[in-house]
Protein backbone atom coordinates (compact mmCIF):
# COMPACT_ATOMS: atom_id res chain seq x y z
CA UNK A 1 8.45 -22.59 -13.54
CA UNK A 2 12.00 -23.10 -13.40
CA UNK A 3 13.64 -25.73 -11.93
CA UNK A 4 14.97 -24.25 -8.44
CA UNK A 5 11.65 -23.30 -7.64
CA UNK A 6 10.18 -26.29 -9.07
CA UNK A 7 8.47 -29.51 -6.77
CA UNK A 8 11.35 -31.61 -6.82
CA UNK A 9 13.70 -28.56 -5.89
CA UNK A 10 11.29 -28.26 -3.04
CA UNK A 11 12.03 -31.84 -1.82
CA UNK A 12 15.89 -31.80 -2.42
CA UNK A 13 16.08 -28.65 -0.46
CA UNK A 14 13.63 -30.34 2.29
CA UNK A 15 15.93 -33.79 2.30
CA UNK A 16 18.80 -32.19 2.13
CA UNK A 17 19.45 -29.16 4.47
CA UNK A 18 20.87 -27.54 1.14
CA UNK A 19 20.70 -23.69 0.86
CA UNK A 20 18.51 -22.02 -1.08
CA UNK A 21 19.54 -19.70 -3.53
CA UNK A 22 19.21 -16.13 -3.19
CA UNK A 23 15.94 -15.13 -5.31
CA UNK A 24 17.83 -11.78 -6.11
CA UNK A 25 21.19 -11.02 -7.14
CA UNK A 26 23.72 -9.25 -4.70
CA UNK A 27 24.06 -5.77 -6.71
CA UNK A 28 27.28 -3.61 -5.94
CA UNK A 29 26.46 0.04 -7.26
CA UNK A 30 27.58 0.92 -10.46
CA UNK A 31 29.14 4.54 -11.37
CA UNK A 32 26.21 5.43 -13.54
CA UNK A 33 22.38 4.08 -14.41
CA UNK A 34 20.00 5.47 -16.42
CA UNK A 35 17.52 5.25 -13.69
CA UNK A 36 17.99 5.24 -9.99
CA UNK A 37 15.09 4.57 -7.54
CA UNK A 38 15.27 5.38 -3.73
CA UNK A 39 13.67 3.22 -1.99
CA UNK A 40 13.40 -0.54 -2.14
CA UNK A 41 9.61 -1.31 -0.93
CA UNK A 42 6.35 -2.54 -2.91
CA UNK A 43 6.21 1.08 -5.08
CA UNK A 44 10.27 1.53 -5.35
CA UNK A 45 10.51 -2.09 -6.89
CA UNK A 46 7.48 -2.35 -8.90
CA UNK A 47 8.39 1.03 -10.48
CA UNK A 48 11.50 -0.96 -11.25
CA UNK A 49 10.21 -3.61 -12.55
CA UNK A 50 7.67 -2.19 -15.01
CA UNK A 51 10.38 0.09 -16.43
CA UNK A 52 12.31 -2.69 -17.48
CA UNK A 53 9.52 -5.07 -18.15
CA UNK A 54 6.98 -2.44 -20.12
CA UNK A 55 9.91 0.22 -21.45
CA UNK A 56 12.63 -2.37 -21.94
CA UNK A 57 14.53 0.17 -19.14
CA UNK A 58 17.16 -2.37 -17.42
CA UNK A 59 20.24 -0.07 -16.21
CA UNK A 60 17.65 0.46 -13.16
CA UNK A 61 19.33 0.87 -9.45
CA UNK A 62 16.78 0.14 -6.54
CA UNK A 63 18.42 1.69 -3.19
CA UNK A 64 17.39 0.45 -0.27
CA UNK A 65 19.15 1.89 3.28
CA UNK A 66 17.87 -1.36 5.19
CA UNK A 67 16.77 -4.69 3.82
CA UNK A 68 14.22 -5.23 1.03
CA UNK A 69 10.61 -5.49 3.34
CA UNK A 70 11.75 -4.03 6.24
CA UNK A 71 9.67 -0.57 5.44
CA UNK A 72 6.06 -0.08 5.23
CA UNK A 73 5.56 -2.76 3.01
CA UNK A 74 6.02 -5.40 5.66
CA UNK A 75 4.26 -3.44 8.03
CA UNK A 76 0.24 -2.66 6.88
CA UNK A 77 -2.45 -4.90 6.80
CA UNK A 78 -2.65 -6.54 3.48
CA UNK A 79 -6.16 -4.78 2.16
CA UNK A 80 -6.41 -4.77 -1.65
CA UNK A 81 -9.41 -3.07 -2.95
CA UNK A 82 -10.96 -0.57 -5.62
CA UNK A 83 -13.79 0.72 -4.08
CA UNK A 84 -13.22 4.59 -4.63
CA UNK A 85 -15.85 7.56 -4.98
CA UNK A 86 -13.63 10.11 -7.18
CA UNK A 87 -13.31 10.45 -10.65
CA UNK A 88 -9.79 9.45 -11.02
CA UNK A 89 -9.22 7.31 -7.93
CA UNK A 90 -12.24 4.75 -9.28
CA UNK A 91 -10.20 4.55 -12.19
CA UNK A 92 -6.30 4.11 -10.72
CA UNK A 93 -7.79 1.41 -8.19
CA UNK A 94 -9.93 -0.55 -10.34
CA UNK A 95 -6.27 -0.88 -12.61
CA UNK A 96 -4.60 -1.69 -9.42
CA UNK A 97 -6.71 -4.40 -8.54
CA UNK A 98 -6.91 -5.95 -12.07
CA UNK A 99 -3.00 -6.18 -11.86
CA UNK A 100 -3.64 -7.28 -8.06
CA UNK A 101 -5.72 -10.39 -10.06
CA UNK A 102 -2.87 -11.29 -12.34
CA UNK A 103 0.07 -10.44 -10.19
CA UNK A 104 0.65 -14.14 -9.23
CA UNK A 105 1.11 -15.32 -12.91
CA UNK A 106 2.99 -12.45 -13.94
CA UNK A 107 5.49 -12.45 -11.54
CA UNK A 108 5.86 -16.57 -11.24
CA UNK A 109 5.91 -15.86 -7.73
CA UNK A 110 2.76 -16.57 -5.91
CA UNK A 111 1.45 -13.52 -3.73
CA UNK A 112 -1.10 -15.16 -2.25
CA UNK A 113 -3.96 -12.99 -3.27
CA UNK A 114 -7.02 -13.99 -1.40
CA UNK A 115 -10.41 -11.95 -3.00
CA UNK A 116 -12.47 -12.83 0.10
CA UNK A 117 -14.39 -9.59 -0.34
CA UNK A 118 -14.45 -6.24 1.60
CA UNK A 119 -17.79 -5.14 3.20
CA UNK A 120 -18.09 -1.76 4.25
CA UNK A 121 -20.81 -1.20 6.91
CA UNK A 122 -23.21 2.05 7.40
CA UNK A 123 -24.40 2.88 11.03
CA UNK A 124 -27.03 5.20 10.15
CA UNK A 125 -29.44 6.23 7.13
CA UNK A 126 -27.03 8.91 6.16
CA UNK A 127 -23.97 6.32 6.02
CA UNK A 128 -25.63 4.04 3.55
CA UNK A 129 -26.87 6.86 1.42
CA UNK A 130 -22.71 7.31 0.90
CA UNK A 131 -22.51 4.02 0.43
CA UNK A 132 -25.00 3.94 -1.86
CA UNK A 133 -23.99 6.92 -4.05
CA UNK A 134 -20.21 5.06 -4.00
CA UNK A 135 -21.92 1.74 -5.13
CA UNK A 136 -23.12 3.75 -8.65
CA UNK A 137 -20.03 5.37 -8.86
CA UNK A 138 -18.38 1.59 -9.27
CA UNK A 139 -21.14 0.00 -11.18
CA UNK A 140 -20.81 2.84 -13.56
CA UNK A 141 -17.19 2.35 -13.98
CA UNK A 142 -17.45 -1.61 -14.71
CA UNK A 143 -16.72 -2.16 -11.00
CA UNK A 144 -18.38 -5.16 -9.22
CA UNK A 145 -20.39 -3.37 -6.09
CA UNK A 146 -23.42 -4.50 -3.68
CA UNK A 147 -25.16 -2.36 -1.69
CA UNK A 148 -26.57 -4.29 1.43
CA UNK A 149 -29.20 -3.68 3.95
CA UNK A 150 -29.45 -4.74 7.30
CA UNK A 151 -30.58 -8.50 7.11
CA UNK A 152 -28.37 -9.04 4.28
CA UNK A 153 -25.19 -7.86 5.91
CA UNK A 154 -27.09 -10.12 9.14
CA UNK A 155 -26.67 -12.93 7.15
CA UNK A 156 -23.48 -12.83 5.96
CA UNK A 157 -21.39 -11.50 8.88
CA UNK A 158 -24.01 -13.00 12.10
CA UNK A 159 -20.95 -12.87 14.92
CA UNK A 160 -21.70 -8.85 14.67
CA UNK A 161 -23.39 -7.38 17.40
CA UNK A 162 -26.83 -6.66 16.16
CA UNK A 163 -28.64 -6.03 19.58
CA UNK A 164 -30.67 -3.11 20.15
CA UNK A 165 -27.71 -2.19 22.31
CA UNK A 166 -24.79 -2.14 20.11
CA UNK A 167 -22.82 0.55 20.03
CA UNK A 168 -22.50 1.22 16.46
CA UNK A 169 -26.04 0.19 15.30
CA UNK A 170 -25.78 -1.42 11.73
CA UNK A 171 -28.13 -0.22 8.93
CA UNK A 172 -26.10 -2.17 5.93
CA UNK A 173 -22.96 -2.29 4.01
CA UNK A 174 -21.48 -2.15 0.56
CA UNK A 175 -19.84 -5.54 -0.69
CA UNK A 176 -17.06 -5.45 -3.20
CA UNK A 177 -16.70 -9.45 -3.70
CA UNK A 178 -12.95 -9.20 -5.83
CA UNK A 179 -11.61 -6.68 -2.64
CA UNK A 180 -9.54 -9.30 -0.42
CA UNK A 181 -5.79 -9.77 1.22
CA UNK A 182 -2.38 -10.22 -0.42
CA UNK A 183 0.98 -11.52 1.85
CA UNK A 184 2.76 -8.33 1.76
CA UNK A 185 6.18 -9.53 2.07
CA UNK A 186 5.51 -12.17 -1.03
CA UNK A 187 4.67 -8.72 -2.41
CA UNK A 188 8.35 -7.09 -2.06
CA UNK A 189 9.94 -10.81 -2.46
CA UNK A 190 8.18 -11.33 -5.98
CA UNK A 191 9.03 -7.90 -7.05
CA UNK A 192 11.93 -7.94 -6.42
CA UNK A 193 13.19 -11.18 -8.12
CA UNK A 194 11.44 -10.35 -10.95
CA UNK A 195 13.14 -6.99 -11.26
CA UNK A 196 16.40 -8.29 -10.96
CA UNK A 197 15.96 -11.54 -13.22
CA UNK A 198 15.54 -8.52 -16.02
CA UNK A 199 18.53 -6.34 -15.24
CA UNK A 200 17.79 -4.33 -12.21
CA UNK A 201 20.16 -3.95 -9.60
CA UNK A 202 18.46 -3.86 -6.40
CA UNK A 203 21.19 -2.63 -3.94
CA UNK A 204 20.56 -2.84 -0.33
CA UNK A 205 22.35 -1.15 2.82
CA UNK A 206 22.75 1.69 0.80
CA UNK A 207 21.79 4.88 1.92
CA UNK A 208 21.14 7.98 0.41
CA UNK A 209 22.74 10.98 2.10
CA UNK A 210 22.39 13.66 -0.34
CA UNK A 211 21.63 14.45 -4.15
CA UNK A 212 23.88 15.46 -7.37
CA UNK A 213 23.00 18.71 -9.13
CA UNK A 214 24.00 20.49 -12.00
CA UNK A 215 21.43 23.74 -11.96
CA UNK A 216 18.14 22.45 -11.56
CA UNK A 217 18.86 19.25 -12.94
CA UNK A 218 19.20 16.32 -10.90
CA UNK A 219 22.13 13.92 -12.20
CA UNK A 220 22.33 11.50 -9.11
CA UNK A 221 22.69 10.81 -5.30
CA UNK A 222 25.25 10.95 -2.76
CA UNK A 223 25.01 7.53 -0.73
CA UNK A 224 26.60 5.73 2.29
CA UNK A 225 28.41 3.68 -0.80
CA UNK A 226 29.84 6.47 -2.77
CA UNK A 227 28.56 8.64 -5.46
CA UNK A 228 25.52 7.13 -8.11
CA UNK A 229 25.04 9.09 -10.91
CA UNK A 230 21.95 8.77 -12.74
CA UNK A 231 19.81 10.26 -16.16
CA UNK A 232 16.87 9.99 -13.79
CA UNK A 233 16.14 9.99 -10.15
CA UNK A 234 13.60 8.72 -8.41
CA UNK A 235 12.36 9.28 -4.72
CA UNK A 236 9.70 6.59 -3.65
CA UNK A 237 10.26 6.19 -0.03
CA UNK A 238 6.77 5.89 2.07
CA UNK A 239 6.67 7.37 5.34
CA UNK A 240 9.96 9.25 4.93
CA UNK A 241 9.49 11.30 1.87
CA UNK A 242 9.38 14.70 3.28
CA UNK A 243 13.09 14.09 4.51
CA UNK A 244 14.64 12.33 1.32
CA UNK A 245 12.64 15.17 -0.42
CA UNK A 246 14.49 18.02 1.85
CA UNK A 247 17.67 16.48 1.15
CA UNK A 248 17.34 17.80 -2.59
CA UNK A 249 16.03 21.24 -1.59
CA UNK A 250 12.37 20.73 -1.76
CA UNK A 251 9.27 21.18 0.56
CA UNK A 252 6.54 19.09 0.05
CA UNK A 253 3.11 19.02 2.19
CA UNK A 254 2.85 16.07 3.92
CA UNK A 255 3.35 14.95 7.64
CA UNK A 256 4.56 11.56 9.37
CA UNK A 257 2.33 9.70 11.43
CA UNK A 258 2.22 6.13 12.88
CA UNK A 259 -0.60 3.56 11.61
CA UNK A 260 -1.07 0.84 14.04
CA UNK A 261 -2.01 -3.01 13.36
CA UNK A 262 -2.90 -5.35 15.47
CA UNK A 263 -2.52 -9.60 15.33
CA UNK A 264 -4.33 -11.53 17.63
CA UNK A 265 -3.58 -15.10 18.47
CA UNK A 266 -4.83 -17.80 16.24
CA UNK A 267 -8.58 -19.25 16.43
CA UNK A 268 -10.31 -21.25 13.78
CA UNK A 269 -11.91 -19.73 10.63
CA UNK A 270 -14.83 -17.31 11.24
CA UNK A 271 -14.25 -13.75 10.10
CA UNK A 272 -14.43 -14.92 6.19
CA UNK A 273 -14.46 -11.61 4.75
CA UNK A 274 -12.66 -8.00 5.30
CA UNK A 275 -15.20 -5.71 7.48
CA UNK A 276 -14.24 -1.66 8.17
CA UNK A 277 -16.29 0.79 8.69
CA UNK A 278 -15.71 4.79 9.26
CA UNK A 279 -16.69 5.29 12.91
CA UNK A 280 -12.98 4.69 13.44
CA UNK A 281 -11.62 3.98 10.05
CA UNK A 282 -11.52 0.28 11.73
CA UNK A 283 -11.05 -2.76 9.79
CA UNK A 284 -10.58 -6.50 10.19
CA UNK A 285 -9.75 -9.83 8.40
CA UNK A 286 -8.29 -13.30 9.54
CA UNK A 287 -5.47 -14.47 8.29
CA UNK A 288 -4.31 -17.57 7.23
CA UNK A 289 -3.14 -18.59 10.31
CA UNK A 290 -6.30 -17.98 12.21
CA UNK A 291 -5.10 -14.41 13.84
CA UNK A 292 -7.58 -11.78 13.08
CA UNK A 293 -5.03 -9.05 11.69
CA UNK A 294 -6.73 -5.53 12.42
CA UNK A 295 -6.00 -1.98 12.87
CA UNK A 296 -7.76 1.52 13.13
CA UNK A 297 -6.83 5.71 12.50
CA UNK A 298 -3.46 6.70 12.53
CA UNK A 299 -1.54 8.47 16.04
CA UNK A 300 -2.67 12.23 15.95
CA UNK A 301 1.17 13.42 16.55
CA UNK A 302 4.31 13.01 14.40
CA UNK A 303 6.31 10.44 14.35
CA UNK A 304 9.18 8.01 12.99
CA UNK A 305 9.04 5.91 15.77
CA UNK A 306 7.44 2.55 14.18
CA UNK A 307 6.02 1.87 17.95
CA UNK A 308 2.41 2.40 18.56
CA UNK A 309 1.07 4.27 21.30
CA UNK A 310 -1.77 2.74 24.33
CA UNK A 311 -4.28 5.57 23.70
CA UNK A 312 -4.85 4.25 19.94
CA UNK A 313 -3.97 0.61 21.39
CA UNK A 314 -7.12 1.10 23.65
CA UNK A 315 -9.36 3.04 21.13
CA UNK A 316 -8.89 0.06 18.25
CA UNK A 317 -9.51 -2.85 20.81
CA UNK A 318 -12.84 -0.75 21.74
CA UNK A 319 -13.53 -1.11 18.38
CA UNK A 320 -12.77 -5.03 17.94
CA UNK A 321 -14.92 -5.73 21.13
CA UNK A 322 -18.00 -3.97 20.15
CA UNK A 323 -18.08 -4.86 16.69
CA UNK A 324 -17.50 -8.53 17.54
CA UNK A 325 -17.92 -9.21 21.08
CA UNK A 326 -17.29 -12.75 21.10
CA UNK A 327 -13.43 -12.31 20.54
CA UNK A 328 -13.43 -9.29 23.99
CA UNK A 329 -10.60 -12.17 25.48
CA UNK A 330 -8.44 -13.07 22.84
CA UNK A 331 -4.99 -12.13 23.74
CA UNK A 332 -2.89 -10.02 21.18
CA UNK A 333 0.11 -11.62 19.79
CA UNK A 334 1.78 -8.45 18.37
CA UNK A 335 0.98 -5.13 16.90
CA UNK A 336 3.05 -2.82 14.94
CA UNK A 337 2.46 0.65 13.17
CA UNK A 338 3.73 2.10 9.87
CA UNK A 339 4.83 5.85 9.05
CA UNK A 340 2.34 7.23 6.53
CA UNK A 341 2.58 10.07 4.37
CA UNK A 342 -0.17 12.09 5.35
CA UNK A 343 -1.30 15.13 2.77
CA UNK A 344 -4.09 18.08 3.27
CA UNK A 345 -6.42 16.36 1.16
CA UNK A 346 -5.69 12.41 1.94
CA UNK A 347 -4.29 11.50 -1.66
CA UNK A 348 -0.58 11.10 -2.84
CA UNK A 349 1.74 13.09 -5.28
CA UNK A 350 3.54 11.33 -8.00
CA UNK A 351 5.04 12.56 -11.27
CA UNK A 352 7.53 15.11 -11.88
CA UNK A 353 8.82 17.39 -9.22
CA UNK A 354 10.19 21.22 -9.83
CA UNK A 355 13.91 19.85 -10.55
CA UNK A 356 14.71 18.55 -13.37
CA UNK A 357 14.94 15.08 -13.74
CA UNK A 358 13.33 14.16 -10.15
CA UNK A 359 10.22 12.11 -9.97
CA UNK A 360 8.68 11.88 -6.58
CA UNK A 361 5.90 9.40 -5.54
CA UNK A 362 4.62 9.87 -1.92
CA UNK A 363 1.97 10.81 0.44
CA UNK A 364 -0.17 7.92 -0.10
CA UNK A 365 -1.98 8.22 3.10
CA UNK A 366 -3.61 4.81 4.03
CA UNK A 367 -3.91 4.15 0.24
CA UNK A 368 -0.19 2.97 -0.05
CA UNK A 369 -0.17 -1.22 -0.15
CA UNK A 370 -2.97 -1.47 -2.39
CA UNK A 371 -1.93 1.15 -4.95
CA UNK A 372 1.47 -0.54 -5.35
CA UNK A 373 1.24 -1.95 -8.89
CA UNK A 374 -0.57 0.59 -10.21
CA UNK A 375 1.51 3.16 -8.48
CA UNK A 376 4.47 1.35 -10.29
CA UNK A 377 2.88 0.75 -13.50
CA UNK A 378 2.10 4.31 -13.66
CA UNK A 379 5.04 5.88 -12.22
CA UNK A 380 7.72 3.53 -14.70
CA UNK A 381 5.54 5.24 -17.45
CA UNK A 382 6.03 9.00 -16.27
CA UNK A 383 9.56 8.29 -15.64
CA UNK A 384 10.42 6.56 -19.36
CA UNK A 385 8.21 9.57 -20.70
CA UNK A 386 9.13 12.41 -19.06
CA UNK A 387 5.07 12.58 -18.84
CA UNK A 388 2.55 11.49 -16.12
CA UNK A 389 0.04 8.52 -16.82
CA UNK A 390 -3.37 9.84 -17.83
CA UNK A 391 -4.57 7.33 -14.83
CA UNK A 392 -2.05 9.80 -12.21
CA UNK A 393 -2.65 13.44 -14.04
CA UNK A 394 -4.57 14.59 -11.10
CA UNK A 395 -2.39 13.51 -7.98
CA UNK A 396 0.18 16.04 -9.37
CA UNK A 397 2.32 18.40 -6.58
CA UNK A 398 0.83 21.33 -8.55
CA UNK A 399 -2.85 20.98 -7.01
CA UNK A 400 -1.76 22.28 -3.99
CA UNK A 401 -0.15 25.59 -4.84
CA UNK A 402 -3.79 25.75 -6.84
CA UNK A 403 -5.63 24.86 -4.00
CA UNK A 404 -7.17 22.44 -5.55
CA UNK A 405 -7.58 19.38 -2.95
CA UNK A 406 -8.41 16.40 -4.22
CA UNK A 407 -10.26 14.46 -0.91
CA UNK A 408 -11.28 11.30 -1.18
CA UNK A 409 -11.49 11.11 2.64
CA UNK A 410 -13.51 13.76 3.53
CA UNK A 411 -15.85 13.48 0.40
CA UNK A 412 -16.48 10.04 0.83
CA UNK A 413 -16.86 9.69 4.79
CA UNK A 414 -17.96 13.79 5.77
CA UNK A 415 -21.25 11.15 7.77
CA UNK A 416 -19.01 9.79 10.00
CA UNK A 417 -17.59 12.62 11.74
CA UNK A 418 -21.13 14.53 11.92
């Protein structure tokens, strides 16, 4: 550890009122980089960072139009897991969770990775059969998975509502023990100092207003800070990709929506693990302050607002209350919502795009937080390349002139909406 982020910095700073130093550096834009990356949340700066860290690719712009975790990385609900029922996504999860595991130690910068465990619970036979089909699928990949019945899950989670008149009746549950809850903005903070202790320049208030051409090829971006030019462009930009994407010409399938969470005020320790289940895609942890920190579906209309809306407000709280019904008058502190990229199938795109030299990563659904350093890791690879990751060959833009969905979503929960 180095010394201003060592103990006795700590106390100095503490005694003295001093200021802390700024754990990235101020970057003015340069006329030229070899790679520029729009966007400076978790997948924008990881991206950077592996390129310079795993391809030795420094002359790496991040632009970022606000401040560095003011997007949709500051603004989900901290879930980390890898338990996936495609071929394909077990794989690209299971490698973003093992990076989840060492993230900490490779980044000197602690992102406070709690591996609680995730239990998904089944409200009928046909639910657990899923489960239990997804359970193989992980053990058969290496992945740690437990399928549980009814007393079991009893036992471990007892503040459920187990009556005879519950209104989601629970059969059992599938336990991944190494799922848990990282701090999202030590997420974006980490990455981000590590990125520019190598080189990067991560360049915020900076936004991109248009794109450089020459043909088909891509050779930079018009911003609100003058012309970049770049060897390779990059567009990873969460819940705005369509319009970053239409600023260089091209179409892409996704549509905006809002994601709500929800933090409650604090309480002591009870909830000690991460329960969802698919009735509403609703899911809860506590945090480290005590809130419980929960959330539900997504807004069924378009929208960049960031503000929820009371319908799904009402709808989610439903859910809290008759899942646990000891916490029905707990006030809410705060809630928030996201923009996700939503695609036809419910997985993302990320590789190489129709123009030449423009690699697009997007449309990550409700998959984005915990993909983000295997999303980087991959997506620094394609871009130093020119070549996709065998781990991302299949979330490709080209399935969907083929028609060939790939739907984790609809495979994996079809039961629930019966």
């Amino acid at each position: 550890m180095t010394e201003r982020y060592s103990a006795l910095a700590l106390a100095r700073h503490a005694l003295t009122g001093a200021r802390w130093p700024r754990a990235w550096r101020r970057a003015d834009p340069k006329p030229h980089y070899d790679v520029v990356i729009i966007g400076g949340g978790g997948h924008g700066l990881a991206t950077a960072y592996y390129l310079a860290k795993n391809h030795r690719v420094t002359r790496v712009a991040v632009l970022e139009r606000a401040v560095i975790g003011s997007g949709n990385v500051g603004r989900n609900t901290t879930l980390v897991r890898s338990n996936y029922l495609l071929d394909g996504n077990t794989q690209f999860f299971e490698h973003s969770l093992r990076l989840w595991e060492g993230l900490s130690h490779e980044l000197n910068f602690n992102v406070m990775l709690s591996q609680r465990g995730q239990i998904v619970l089944a409200h009928g036979p046909s639910q657990l059969d899923v489960l239990a089909r997804k359970g193989n699928v992980m053990r058969l990949n290496g992945i740690d998975a437990e399928l549980l019945d009814r007393g079991e899950v009893e036992r471990l989670l007892p503040y459920l509502d187990f009556s005879e008149r519950a209104r989601f009746p629970i059969h059992g549950g599938l336990l991944q023990r190494r799922a848990g809850t990282v701090r999202h903005d030590a997420v974006a903070w980490g990455y981000a100092r590590a990125a520019s202790e190598l080189g990067v320049d991560i360049i915020e208030h900076c936004e991109v207003t248009g794109f450089l051409r020459e043909g088909d090829r891509v050779i930079g971006v018009e911003t609100s800070r003058g012309r970049i030019g770049a060897d390779r462009t990059a567009i990873s930009v969460a819940g705005h990709t369509s319009q970053v994407a239409a600023l260089a010409g091209l179409r892409v399938p996704v549509e905006s929506h809002l994601l709500q969470a929800f933090v409650t005020e604090p309480i002591k320790p009870f909830v000690d693990h991460v329960i969802s289940f698919g009735a509403e895609l609703f899911y809860i942890s506590q945090s480290d302050k005590g809130g419980l920190v929960f959330g539900g579906h997504i807004d069924g209309f378009n929208s960049y607002t960031q503000r929820g809306q009371f319908p799904k407000v009402q709808t989610v709280a439903e859910c809290a209350v008759a899942l646990i019904p000891s916490i029905s008058r707990l006030r809410l502190l705060r809630h928030w919502a996201g923009i996700q990229d939503m695609t036809p199938d419910g997985s993302p795109f990320i590789g190489r795009t129709p123009l030449r030299d423009l690699y697009l990563n997007g449309g990550w659904c409700y998959q984005g937080f915990k993909a983000t350093p295997a999303a980087g890791w991959c997506f620094a690879h394609t871009i130093a390349h020119a070549e996709a990751h065998p781990l991302i060959e299949h979330f490709s833009l080209e399935r969907f002139l083929d028609g060939n969905g790939y739907d984790e979503y609809g495979l994996g929960n079809w039961t629930y909406r019966q």
